[in-house]
Protein backbone atom coordinates (compact mmCIF):
# COMPACT_ATOMS: atom_id res chain seq x y z
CA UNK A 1 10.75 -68.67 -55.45
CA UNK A 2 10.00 -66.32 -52.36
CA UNK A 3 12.95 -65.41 -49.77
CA UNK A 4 12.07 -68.11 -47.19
CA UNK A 5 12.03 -71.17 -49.91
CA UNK A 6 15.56 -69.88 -51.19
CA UNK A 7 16.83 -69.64 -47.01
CA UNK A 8 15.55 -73.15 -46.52
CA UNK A 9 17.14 -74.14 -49.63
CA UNK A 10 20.21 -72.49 -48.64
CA UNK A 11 20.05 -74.56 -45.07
CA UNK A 12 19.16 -77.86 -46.86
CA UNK A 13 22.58 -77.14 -48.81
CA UNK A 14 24.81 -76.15 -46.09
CA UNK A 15 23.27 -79.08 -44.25
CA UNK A 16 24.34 -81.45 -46.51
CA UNK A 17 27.60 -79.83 -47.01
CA UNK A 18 28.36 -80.05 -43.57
CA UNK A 19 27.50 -83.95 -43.09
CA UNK A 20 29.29 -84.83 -46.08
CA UNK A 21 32.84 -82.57 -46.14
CA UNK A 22 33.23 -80.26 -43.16
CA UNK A 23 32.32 -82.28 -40.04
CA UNK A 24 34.38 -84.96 -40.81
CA UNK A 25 37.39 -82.98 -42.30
CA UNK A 26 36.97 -80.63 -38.84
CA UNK A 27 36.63 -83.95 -36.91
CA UNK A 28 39.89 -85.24 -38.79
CA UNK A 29 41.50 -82.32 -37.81
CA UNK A 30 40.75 -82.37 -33.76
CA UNK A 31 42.05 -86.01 -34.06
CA UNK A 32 45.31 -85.01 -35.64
CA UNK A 33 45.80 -81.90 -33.30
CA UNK A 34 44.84 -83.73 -30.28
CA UNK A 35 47.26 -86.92 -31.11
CA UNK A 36 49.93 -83.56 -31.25
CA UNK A 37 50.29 -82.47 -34.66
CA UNK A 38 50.15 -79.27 -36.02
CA UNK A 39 47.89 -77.53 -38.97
CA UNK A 40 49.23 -77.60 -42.08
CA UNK A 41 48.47 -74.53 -45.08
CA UNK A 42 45.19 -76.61 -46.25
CA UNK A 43 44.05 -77.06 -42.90
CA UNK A 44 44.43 -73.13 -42.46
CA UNK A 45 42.96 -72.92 -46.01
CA UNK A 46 39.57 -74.93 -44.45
CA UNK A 47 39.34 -72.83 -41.28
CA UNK A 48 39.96 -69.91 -43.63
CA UNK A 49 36.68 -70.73 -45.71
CA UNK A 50 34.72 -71.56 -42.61
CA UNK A 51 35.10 -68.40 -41.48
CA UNK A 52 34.42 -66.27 -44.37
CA UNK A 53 31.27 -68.74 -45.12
CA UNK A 54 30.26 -68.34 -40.92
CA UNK A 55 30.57 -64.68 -41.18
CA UNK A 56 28.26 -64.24 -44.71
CA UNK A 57 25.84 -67.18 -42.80
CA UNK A 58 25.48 -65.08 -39.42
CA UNK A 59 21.92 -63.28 -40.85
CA UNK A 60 20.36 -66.20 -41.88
CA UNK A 61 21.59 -68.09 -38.87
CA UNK A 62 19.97 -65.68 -36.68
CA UNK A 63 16.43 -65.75 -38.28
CA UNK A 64 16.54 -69.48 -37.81
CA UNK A 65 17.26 -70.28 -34.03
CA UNK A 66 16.66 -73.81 -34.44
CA UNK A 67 20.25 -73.33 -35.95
CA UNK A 68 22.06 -71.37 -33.31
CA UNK A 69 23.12 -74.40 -31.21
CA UNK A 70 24.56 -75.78 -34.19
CA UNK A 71 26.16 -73.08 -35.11
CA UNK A 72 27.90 -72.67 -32.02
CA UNK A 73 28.73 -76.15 -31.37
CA UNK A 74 30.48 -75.94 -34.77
CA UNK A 75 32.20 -72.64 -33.55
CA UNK A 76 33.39 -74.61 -30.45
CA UNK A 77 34.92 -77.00 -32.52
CA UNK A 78 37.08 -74.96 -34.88
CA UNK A 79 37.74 -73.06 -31.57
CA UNK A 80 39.26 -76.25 -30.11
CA UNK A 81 41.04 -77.56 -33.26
CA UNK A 82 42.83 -74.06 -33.24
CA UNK A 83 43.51 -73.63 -29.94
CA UNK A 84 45.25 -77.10 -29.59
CA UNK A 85 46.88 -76.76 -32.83
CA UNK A 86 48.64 -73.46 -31.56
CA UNK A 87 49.37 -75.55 -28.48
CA UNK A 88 51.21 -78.07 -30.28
CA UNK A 89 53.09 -75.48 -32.83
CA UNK A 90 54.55 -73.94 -29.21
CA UNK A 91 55.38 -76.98 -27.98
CA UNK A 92 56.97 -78.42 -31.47
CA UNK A 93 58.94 -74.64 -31.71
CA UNK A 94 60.27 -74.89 -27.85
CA UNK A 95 61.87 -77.99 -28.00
CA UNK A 96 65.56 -78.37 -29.51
């Protein structure tokens, strides 16, 4: 297997993995912070992984630009899920 069967393999995978556990856990999550909850240590646990997987992704990612609006539509969405999360955990610690 040359390098450019394993990357597409690697895409077909992450593909998948996306459609089938992180958009709609990350989805979940934007519902739940926008109806005002807060994260909870799983939740941070998820963004956690995302991350770490984002940041080893990044090369491959690049070579592939039919990915990059993807990838940053994804990266506006955890952006958003943690931004109104920390929103509500202000809110939640302000009041008596």
């Amino acid at each position: 297997m040359d390098s450019k069967e394993k990357e597409a393999g690697i895409l077909q995978a992450l593909a998948e993995r996306l459609e089938s556990q992180r958009l709609p856990r990350a989805l979940a999550m934007k519902k739940r912070v926008d109806d005002g909850d807060t994260l909870n240590e799983l939740d941070i646990q998820f963004l956690k992984e995302v991350l770490d997987d984002a940041q080893r992704l990044m090369p491959i990612v690049e070579r592939h630009p039919e990915w990059q609006n993807l990838a940053a539509s994804l990266i506006n969405l955890y952006q958003e899920i943690t931004s109104k999360a920390l929103e509500n955990e202000t809110h939640q610690k302000g009041k008596p």
